[in-house]
N, C-alpha and C. Protein backbone atom coordinates (compact mmCIF):
# COMPACT_ATOMS: atom_id res chain seq x y z
N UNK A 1 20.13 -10.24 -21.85
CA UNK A 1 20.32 -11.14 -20.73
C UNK A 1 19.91 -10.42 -19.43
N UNK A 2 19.12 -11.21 -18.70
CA UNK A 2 18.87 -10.33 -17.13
C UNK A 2 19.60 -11.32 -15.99
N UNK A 3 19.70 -10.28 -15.16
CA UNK A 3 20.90 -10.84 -14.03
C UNK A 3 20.69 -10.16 -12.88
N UNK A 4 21.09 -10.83 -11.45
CA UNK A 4 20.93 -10.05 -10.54
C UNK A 4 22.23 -8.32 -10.31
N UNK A 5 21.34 -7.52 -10.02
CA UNK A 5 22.38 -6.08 -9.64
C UNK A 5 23.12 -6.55 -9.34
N UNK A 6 24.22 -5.90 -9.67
CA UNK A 6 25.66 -6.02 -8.40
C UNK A 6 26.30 -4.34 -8.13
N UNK A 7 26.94 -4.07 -7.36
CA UNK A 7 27.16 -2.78 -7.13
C UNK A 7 27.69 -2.01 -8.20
N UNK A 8 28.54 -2.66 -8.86
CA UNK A 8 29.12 -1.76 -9.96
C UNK A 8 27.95 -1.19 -11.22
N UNK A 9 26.89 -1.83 -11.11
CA UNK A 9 25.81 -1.50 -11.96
C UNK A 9 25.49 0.15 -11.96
N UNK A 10 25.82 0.24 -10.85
CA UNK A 10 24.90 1.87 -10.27
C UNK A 10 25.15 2.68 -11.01
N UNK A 11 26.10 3.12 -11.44
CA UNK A 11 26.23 4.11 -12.50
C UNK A 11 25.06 4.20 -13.78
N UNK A 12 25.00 2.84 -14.18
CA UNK A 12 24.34 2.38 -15.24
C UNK A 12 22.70 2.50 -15.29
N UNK A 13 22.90 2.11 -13.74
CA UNK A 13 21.31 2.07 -13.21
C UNK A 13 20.90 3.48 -13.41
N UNK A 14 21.28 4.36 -12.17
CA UNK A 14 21.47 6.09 -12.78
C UNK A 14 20.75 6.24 -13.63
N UNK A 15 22.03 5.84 -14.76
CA UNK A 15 21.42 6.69 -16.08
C UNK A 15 20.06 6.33 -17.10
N UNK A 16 19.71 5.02 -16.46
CA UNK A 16 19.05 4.78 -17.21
C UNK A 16 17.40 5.38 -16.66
N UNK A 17 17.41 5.34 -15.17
CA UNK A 17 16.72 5.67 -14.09
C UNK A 17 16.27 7.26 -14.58
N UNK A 18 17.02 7.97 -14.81
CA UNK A 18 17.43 9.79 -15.01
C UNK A 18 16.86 9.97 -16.62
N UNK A 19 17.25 8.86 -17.24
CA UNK A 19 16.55 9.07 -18.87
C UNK A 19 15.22 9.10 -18.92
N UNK A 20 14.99 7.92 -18.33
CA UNK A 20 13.55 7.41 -18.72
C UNK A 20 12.68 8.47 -17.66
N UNK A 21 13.23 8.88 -16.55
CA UNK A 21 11.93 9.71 -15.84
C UNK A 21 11.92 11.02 -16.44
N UNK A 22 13.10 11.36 -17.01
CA UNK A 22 12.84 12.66 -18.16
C UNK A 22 11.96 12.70 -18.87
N UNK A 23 11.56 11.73 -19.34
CA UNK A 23 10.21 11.57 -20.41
C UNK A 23 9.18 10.89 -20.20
N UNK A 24 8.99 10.23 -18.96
CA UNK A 24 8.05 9.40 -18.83
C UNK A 24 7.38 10.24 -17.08
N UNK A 25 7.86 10.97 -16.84
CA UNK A 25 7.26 12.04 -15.92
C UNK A 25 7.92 13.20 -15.69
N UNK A 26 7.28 13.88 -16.82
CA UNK A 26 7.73 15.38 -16.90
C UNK A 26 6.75 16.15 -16.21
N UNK A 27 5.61 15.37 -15.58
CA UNK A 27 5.11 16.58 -14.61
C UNK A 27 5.74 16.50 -13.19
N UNK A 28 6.93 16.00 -12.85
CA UNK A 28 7.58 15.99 -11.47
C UNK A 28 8.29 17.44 -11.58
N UNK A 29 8.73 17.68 -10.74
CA UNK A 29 9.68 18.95 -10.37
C UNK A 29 10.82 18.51 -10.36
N UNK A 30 11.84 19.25 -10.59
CA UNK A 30 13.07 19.17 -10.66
C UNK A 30 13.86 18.78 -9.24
N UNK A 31 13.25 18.84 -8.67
CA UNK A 31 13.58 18.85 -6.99
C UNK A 31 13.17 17.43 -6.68
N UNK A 32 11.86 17.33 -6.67
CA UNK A 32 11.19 15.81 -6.61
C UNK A 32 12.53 15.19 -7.11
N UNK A 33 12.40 15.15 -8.46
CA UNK A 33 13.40 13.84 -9.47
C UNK A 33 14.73 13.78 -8.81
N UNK A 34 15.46 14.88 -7.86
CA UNK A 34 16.72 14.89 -7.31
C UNK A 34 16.70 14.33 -6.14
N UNK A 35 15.74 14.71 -5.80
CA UNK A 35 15.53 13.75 -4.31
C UNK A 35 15.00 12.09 -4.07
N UNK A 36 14.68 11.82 -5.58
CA UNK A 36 14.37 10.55 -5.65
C UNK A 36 15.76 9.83 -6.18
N UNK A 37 16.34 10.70 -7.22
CA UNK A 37 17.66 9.64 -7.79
C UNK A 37 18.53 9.91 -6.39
N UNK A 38 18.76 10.70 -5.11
CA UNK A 38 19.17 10.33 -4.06
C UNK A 38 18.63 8.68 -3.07
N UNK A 39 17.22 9.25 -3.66
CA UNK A 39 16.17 7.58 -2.47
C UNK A 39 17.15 6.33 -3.08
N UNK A 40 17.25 6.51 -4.45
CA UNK A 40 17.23 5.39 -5.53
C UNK A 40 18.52 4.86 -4.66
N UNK A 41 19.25 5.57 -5.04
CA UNK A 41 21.17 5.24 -4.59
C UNK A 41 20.67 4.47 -3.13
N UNK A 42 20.58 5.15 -2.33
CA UNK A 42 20.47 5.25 -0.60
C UNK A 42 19.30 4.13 -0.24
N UNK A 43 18.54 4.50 -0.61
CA UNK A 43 17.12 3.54 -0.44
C UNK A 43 16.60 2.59 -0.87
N UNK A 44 16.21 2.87 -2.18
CA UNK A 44 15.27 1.86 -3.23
C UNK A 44 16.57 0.55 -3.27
N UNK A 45 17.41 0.98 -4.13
CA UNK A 45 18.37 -0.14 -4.55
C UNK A 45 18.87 -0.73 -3.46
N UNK A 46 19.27 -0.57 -1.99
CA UNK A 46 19.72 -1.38 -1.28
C UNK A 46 18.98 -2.34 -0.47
N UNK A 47 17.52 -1.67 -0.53
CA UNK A 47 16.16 -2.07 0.14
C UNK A 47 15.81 -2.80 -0.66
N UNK A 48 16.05 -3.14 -2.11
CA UNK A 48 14.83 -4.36 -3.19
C UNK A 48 16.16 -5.43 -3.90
N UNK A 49 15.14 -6.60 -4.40
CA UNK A 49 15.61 -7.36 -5.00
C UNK A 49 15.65 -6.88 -6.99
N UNK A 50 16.93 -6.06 -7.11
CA UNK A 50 16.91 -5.35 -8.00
C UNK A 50 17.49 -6.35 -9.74
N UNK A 51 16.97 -6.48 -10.59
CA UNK A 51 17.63 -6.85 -11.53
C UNK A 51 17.89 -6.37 -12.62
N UNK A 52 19.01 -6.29 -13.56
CA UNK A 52 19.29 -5.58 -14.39
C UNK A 52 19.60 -6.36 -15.90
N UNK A 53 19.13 -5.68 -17.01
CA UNK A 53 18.58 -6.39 -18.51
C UNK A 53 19.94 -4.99 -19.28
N UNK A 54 20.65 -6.33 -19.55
CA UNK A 54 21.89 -6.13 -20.07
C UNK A 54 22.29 -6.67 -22.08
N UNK A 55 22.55 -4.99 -22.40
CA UNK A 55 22.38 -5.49 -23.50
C UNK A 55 23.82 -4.87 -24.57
N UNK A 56 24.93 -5.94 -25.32
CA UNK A 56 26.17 -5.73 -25.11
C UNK A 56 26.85 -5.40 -23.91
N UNK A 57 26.34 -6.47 -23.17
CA UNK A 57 26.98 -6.03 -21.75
C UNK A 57 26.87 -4.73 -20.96
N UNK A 58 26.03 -4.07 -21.63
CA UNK A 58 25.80 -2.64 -20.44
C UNK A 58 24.56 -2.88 -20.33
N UNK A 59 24.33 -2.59 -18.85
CA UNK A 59 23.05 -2.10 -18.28
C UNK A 59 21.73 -1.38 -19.24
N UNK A 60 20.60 -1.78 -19.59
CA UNK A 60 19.76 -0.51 -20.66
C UNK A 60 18.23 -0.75 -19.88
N UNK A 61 18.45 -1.47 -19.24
CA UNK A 61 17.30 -1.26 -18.13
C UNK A 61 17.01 -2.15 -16.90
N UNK A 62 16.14 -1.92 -15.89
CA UNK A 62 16.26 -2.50 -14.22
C UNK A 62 14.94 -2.95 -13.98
N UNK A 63 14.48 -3.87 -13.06
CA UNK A 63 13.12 -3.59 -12.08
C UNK A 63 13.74 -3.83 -11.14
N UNK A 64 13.07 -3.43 -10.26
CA UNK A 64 13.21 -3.40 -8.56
C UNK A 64 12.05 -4.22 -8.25
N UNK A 65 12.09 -5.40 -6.89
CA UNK A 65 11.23 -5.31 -6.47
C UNK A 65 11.25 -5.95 -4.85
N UNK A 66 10.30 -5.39 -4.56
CA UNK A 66 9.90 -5.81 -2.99
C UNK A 66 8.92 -6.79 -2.76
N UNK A 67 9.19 -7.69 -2.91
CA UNK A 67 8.27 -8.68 -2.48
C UNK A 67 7.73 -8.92 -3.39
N UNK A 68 6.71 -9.04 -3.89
CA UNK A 68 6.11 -9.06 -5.31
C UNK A 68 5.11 -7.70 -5.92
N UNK A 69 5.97 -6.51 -5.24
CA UNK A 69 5.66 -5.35 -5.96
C UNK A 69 7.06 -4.59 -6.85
N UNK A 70 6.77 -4.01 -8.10
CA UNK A 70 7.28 -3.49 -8.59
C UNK A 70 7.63 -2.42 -8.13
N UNK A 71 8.74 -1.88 -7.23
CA UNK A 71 9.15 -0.70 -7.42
C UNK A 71 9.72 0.49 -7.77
N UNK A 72 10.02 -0.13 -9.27
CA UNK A 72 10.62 0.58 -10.26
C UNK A 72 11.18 -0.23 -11.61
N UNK A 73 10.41 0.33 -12.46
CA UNK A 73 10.66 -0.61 -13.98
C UNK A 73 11.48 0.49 -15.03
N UNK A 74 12.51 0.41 -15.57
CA UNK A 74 12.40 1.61 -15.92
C UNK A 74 13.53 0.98 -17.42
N UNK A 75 13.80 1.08 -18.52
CA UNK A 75 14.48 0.93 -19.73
C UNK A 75 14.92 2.33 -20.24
N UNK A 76 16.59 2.25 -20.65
CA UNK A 76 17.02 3.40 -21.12
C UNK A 76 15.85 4.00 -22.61
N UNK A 77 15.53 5.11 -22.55
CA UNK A 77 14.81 5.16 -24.09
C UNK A 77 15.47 5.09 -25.18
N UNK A 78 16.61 4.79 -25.42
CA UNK A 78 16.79 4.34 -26.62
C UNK A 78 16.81 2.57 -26.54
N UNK A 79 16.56 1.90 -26.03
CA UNK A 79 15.95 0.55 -25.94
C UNK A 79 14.73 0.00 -25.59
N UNK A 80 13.96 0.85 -25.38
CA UNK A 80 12.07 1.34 -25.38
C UNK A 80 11.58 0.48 -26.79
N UNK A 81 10.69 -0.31 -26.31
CA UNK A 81 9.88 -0.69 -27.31
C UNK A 81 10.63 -2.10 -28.12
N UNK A 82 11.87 -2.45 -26.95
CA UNK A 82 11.92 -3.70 -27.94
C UNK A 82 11.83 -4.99 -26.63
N UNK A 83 10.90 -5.05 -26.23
CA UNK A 83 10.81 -5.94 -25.35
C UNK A 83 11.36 -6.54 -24.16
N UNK A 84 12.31 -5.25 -23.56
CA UNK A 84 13.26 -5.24 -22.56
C UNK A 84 12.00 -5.81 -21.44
N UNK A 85 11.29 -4.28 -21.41
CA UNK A 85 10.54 -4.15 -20.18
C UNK A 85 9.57 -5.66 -19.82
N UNK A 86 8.66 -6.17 -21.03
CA UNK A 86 8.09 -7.12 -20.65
C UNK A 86 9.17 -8.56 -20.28
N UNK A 87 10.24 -8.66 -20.94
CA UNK A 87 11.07 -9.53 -20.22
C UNK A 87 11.50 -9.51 -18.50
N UNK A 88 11.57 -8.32 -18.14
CA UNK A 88 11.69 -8.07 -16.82
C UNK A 88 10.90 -8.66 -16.20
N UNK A 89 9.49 -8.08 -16.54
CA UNK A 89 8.71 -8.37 -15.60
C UNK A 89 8.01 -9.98 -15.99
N UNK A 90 8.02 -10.69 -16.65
CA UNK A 90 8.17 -11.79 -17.26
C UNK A 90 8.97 -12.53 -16.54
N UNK A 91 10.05 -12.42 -16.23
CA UNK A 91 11.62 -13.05 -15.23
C UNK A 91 10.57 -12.55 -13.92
N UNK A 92 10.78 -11.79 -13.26
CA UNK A 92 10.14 -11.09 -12.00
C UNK A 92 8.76 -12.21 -11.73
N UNK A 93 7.72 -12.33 -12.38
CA UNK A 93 6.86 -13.02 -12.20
C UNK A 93 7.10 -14.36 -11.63
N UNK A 94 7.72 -14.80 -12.63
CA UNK A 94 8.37 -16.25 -12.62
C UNK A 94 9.06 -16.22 -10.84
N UNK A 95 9.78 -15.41 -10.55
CA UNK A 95 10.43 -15.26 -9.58
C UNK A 95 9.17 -15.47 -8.26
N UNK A 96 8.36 -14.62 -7.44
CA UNK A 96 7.69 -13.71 -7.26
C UNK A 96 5.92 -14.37 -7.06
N UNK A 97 5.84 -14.36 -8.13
CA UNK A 97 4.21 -14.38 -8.45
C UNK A 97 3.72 -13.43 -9.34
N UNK A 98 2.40 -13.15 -9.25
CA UNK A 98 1.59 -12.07 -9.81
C UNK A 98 2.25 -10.89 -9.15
N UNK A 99 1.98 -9.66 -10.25
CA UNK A 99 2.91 -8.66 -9.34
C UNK A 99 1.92 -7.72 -9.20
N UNK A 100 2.39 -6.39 -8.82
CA UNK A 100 1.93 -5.35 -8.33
C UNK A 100 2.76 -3.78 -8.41
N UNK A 101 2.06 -2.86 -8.48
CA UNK A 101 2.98 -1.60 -8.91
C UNK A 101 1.94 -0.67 -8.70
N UNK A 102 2.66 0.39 -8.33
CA UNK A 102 1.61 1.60 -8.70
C UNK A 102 2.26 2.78 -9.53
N UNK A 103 1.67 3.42 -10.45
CA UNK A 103 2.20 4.40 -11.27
C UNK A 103 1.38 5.74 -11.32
N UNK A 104 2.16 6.89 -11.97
CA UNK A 104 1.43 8.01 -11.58
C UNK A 104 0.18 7.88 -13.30
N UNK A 105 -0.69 8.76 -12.88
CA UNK A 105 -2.07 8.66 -13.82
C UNK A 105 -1.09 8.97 -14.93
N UNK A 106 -0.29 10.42 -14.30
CA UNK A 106 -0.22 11.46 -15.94
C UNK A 106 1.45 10.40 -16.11
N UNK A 107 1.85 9.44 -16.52
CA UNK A 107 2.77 8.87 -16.57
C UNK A 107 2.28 7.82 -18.06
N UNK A 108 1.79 8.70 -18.98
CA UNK A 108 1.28 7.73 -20.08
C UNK A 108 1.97 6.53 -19.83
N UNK A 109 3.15 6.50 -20.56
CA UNK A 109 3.93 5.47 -21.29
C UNK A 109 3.82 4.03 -19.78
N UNK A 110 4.61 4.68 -18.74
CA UNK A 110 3.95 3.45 -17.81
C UNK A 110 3.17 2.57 -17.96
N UNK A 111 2.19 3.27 -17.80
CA UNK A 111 0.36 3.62 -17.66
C UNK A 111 0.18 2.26 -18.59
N UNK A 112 0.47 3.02 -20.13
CA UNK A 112 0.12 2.06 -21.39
C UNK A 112 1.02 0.92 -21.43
N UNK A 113 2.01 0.38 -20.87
CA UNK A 113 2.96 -0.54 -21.10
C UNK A 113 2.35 -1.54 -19.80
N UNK A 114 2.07 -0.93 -18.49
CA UNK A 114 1.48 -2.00 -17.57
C UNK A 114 0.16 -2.37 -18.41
N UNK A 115 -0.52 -1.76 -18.76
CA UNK A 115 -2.33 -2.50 -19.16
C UNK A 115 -1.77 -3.35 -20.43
N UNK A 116 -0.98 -2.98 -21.50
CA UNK A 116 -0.42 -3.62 -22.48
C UNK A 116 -0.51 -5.09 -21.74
N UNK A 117 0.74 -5.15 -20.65
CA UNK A 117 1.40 -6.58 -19.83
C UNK A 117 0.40 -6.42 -19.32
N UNK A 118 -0.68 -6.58 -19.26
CA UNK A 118 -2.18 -7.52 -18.14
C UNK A 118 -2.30 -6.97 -17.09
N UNK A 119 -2.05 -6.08 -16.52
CA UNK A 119 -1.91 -5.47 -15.33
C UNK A 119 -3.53 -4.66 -15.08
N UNK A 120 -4.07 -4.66 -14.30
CA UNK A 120 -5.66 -4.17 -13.95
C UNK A 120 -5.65 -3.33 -13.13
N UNK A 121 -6.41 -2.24 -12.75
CA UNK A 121 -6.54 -0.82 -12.02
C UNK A 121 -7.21 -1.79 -10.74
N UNK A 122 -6.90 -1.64 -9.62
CA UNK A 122 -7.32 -2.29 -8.54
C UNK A 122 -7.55 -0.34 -7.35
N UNK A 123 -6.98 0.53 -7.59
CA UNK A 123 -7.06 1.25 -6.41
C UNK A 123 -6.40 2.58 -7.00
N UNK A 124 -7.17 3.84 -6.63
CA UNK A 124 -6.38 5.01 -6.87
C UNK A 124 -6.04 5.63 -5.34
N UNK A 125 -5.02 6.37 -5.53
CA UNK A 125 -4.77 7.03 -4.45
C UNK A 125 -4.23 8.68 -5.03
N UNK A 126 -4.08 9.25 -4.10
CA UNK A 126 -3.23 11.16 -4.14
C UNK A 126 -1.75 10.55 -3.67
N UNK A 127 -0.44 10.76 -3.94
CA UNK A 127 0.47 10.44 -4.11
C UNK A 127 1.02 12.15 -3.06
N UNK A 128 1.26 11.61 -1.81
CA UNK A 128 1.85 12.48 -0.41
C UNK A 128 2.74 13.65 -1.08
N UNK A 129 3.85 13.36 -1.45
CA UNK A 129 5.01 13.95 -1.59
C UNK A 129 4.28 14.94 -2.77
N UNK A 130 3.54 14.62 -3.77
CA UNK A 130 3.21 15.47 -5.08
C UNK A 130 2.26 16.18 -5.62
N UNK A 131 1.04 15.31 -4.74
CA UNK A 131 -0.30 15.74 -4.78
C UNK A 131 -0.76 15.12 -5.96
N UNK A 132 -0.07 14.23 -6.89
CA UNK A 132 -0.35 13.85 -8.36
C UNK A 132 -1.09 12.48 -7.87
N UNK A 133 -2.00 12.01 -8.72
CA UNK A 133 -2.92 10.86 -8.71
C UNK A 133 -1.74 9.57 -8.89
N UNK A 134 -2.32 8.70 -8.50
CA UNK A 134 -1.14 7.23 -8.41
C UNK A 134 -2.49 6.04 -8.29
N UNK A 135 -1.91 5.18 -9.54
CA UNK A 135 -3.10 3.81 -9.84
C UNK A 135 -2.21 2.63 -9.43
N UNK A 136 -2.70 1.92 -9.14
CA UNK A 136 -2.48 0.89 -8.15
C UNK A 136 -2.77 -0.21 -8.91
N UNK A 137 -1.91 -1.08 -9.46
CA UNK A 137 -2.24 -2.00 -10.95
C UNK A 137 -1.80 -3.42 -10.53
N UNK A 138 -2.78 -4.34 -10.79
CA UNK A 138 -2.65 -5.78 -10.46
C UNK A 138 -2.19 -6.66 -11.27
N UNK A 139 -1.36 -7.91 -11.39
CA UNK A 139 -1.58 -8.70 -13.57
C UNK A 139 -2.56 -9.16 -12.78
N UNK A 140 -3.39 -9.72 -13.90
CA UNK A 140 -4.20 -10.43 -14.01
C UNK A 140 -4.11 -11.60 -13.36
């Protein structure tokens, strides 16, 4: 079931946030990833229209978004691969429109799960904070 955040989520959000960037960008620094699950709390989540995909009633994964960009898609990995993520963004669309996201190059699993969902390379950029490449992905 997906639903809008509500505050008590955060914990949930966290962890699921902290799992999935363990493995889905292990070329960040340890520092980076701490200073982002700070943005997340402080920033991202109070700044976007965040929703959360609830499964036995706990939280197992989120998107964020701003307007009709994705700013964070993320599914606990042990619920990877069963159709959380494209439901999100599936709901999100519907919401929204066509969306938008950008992800890092070396971020396979992203990478392969946006082109999977229709999503098209529109723009690369160097990513400030990391120096790491970042693709700029359209749906179709």
């Amino acid at each position: 079931m997906i639903r809008e955040y509500h505050e008590t989520d955060l914990k949930y959000v966290i962890e699921v946030w902290h799992s999935s960037v363990l493995i889905a960008h292990n070329f960040l620094t340890e520092e980076f990833i701490r200073i982002e699950q700070n943005n997340l709390i402080d920033v991202y989540i109070p700044n976007t229209k965040t929703f959360v995909y609830l499964y036995d009633n706990i939280v197992v994964g989120f998107i964020s978004l701003i307007g009709n960009e994705v700013g964070g898609l993320f599914v606990s990995p042990l619920y990877q691969r069963k159709n959380i993520g494209k439901l999100l963004i599936e709901y999100s669309e519907k919401l929204v429109g066509k969306l938008e996201v950008e992800v890092f190059d070396k971020n396979i699993i992203g990478k392969s799960f946006y082109y999977k969902n229709n999503f098209l390379l529109i723009k690369e950029s160097i990513h400030k904070e990391t120096s790491e490449k970042v693709l700029r992905l359209r749906q179709k």
